[in-house]
N, C-alpha and C. Protein backbone atom coordinates (compact mmCIF):
# COMPACT_ATOMS: atom_id res chain seq x y z
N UNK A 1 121.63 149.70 159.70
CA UNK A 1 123.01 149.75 160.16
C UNK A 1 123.50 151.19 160.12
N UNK A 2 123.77 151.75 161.29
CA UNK A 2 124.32 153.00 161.48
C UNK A 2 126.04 152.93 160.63
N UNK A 3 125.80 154.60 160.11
CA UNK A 3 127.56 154.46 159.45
C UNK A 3 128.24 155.06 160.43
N UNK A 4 129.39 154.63 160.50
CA UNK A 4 130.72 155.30 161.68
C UNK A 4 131.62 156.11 160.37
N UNK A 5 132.36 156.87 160.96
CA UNK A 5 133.30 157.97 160.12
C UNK A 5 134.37 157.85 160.97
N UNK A 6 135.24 158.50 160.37
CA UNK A 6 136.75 158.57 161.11
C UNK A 6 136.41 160.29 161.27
N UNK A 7 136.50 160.28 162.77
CA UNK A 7 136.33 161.83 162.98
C UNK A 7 137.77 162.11 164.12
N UNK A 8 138.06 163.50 163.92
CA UNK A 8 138.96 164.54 164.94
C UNK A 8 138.51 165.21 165.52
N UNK A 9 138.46 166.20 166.62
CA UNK A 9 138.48 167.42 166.77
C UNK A 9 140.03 168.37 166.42
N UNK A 10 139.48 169.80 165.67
CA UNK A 10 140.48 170.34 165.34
C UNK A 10 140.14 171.73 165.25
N UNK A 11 140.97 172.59 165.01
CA UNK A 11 141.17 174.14 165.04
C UNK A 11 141.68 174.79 163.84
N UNK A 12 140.46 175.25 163.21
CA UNK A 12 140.25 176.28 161.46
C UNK A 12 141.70 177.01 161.62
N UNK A 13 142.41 177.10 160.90
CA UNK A 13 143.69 177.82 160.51
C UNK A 13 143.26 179.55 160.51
N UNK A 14 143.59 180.44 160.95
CA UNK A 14 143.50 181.52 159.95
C UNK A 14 144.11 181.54 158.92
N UNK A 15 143.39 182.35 157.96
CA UNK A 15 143.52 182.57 156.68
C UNK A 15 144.92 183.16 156.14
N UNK A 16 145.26 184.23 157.02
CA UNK A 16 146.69 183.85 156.92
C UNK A 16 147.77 183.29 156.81
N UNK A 17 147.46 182.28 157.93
CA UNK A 17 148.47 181.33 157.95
C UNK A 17 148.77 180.41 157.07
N UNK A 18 147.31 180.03 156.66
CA UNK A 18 146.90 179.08 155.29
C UNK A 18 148.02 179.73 153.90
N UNK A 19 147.65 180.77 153.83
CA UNK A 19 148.71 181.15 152.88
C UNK A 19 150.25 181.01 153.09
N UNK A 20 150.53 181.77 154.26
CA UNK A 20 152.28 181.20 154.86
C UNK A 20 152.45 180.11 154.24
N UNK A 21 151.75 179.18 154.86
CA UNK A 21 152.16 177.73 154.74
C UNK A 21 152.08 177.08 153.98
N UNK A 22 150.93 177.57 152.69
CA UNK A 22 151.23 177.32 151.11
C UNK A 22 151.99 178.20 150.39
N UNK A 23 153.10 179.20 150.81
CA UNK A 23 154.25 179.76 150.27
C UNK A 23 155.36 178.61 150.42
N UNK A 24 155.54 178.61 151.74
CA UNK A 24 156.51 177.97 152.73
C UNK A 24 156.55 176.44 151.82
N UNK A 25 155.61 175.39 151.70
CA UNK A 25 155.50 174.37 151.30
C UNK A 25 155.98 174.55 149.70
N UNK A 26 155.50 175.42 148.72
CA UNK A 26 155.67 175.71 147.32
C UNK A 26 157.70 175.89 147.75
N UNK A 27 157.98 176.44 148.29
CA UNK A 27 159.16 176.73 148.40
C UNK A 27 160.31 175.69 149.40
N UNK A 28 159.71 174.85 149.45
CA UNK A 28 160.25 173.76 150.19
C UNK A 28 160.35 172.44 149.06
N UNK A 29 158.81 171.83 148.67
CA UNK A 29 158.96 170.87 148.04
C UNK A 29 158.38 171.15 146.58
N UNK A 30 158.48 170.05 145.38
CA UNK A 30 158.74 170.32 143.70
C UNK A 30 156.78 169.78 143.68
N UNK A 31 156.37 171.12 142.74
CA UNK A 31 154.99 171.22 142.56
C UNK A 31 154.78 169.38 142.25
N UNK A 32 155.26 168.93 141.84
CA UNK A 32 154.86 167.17 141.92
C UNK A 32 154.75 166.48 143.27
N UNK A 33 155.79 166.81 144.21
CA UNK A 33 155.89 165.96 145.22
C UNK A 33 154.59 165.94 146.33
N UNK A 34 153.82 164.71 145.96
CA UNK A 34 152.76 164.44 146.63
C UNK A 34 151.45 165.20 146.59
N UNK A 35 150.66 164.93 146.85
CA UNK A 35 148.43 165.72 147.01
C UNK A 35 148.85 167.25 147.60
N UNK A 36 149.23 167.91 147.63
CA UNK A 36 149.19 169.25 148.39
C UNK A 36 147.74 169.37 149.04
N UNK A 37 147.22 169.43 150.08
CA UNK A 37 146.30 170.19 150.56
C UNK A 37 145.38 171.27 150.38
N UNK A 38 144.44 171.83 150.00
CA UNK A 38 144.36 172.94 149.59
C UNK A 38 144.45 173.46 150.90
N UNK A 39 144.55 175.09 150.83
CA UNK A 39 144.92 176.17 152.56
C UNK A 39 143.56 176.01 153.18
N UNK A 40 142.10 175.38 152.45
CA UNK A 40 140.77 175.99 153.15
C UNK A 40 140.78 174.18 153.77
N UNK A 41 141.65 173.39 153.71
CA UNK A 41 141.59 172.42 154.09
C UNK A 41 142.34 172.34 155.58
N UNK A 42 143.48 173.34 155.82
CA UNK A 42 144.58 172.92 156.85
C UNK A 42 144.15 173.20 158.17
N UNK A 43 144.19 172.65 159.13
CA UNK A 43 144.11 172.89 160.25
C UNK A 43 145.26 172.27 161.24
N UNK A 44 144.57 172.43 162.44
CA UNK A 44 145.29 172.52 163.60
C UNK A 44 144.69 170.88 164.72
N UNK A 45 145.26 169.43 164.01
CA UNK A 45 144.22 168.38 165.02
C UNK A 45 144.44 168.63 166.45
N UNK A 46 143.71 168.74 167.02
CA UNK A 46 143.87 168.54 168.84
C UNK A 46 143.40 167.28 169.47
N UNK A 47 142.42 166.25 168.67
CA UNK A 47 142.28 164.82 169.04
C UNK A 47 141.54 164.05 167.74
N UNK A 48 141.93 163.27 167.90
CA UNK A 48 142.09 162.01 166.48
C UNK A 48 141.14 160.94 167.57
N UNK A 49 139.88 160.76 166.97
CA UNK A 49 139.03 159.93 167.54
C UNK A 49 138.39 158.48 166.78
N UNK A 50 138.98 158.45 165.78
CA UNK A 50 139.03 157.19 164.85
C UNK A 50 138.00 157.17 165.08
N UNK A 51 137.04 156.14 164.17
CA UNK A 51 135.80 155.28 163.99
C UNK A 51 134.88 155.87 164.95
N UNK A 52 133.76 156.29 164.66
CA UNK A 52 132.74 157.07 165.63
C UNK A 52 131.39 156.33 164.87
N UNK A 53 130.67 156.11 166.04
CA UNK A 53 129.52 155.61 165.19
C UNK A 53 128.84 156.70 164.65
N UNK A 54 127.32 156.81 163.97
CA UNK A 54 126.76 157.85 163.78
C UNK A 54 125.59 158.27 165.16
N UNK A 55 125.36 157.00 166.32
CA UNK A 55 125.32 158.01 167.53
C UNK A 55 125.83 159.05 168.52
N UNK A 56 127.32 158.40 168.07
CA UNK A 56 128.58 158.94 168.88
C UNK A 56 128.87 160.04 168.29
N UNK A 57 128.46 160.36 166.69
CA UNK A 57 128.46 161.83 165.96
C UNK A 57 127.53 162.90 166.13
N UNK A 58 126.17 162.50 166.81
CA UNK A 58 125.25 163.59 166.85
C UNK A 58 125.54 163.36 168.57
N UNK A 59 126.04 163.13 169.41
CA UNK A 59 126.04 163.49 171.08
C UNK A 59 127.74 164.44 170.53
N UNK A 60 128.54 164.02 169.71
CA UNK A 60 130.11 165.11 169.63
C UNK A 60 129.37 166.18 168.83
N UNK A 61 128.56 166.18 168.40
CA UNK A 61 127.97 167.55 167.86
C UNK A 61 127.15 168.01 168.63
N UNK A 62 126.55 167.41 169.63
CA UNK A 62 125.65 168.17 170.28
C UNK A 62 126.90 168.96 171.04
N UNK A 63 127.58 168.45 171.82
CA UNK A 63 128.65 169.01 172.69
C UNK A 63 129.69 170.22 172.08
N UNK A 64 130.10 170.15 170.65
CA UNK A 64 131.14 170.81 170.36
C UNK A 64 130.70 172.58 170.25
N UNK A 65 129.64 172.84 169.99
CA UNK A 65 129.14 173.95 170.23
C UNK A 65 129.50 174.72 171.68
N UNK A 66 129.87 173.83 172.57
CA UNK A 66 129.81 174.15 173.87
C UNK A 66 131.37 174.54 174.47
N UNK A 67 132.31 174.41 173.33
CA UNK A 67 133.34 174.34 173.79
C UNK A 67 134.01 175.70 173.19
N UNK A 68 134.51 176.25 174.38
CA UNK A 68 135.25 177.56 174.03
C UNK A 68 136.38 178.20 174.50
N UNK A 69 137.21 178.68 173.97
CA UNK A 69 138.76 179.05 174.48
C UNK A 69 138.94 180.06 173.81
N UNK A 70 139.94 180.86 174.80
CA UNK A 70 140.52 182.03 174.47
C UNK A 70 141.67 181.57 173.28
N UNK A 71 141.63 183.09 172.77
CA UNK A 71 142.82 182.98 171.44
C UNK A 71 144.03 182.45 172.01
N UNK A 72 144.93 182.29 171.26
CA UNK A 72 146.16 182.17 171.97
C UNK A 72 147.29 182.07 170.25
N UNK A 73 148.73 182.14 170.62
CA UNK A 73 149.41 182.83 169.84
C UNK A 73 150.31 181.52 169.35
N UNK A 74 150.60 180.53 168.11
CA UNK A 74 150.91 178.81 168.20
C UNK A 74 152.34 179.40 167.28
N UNK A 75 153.47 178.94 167.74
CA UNK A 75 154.61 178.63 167.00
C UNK A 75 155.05 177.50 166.53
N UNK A 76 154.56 177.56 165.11
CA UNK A 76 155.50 176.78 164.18
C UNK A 76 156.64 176.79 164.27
N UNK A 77 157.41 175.65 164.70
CA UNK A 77 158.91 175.46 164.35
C UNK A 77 159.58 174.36 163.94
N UNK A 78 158.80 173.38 163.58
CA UNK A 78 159.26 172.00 163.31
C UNK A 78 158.43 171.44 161.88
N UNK A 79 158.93 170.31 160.92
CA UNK A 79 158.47 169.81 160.24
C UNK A 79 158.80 168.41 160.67
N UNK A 80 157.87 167.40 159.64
CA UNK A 80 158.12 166.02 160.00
C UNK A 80 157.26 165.47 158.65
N UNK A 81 157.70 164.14 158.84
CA UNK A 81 156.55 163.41 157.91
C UNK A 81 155.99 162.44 158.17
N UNK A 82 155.06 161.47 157.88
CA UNK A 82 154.93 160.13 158.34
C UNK A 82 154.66 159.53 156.44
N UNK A 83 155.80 158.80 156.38
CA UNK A 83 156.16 158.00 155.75
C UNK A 83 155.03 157.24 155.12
N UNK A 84 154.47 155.96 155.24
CA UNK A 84 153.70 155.58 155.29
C UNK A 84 151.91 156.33 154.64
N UNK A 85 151.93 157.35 155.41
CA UNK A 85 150.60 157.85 154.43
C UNK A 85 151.03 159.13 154.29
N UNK A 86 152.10 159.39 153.65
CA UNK A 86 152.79 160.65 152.88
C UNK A 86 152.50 161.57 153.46
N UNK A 87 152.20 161.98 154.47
CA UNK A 87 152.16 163.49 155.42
C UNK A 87 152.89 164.59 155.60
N UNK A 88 153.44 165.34 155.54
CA UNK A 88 154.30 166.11 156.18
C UNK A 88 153.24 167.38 156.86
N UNK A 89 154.58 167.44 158.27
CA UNK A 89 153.28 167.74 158.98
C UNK A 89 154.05 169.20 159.66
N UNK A 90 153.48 170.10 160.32
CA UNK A 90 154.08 171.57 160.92
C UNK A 90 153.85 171.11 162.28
N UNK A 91 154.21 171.96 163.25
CA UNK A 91 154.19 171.58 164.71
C UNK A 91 155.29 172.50 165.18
């Protein structure tokens, strides 16, 4: 029996930002409130692909190598949360 994972595609933070946004967060909410993230964890999701088998993981790995884009410059200006599985999220 093949295992399936809950997989995304997503976009590595710079290292910078990782920090911003663990200032920004320390200074927003009380060192208790909720799992904090660590910064080498945060990224950027661009698609949420739920349940993948483990064939459907080695053909998205064969492919993701292949995918490439120019830099580009992302403004944060919004927060949010989802309730439910304690998130708060940037955007």
């Amino acid at each position: 029996m093949s295992e399936s994972k809950r997989l995304f595609f997503a976009i590595e933070l710079p290292t910078t930002l990782q920090r911003q946004i663990v200032r920004w967060r320390a200074s927003h909410f009380p060192a208790e409130a909720g799992r904090p993230v660590v910064a080498a964890n945060m990224h950027l999701t661009l698609a949420f692909l739920g349940e993948v088998s483990a064939e459907k993981q080695r053909a998205l790995s064969a492919m993701d190598g292949r995918i490439s884009q120019p830099g580009f410059t992302l403004h944060l200006d919004d927060a949010g949360q989802w309730l439910r599985s304690r998130v708060v999220w940037l955007g």
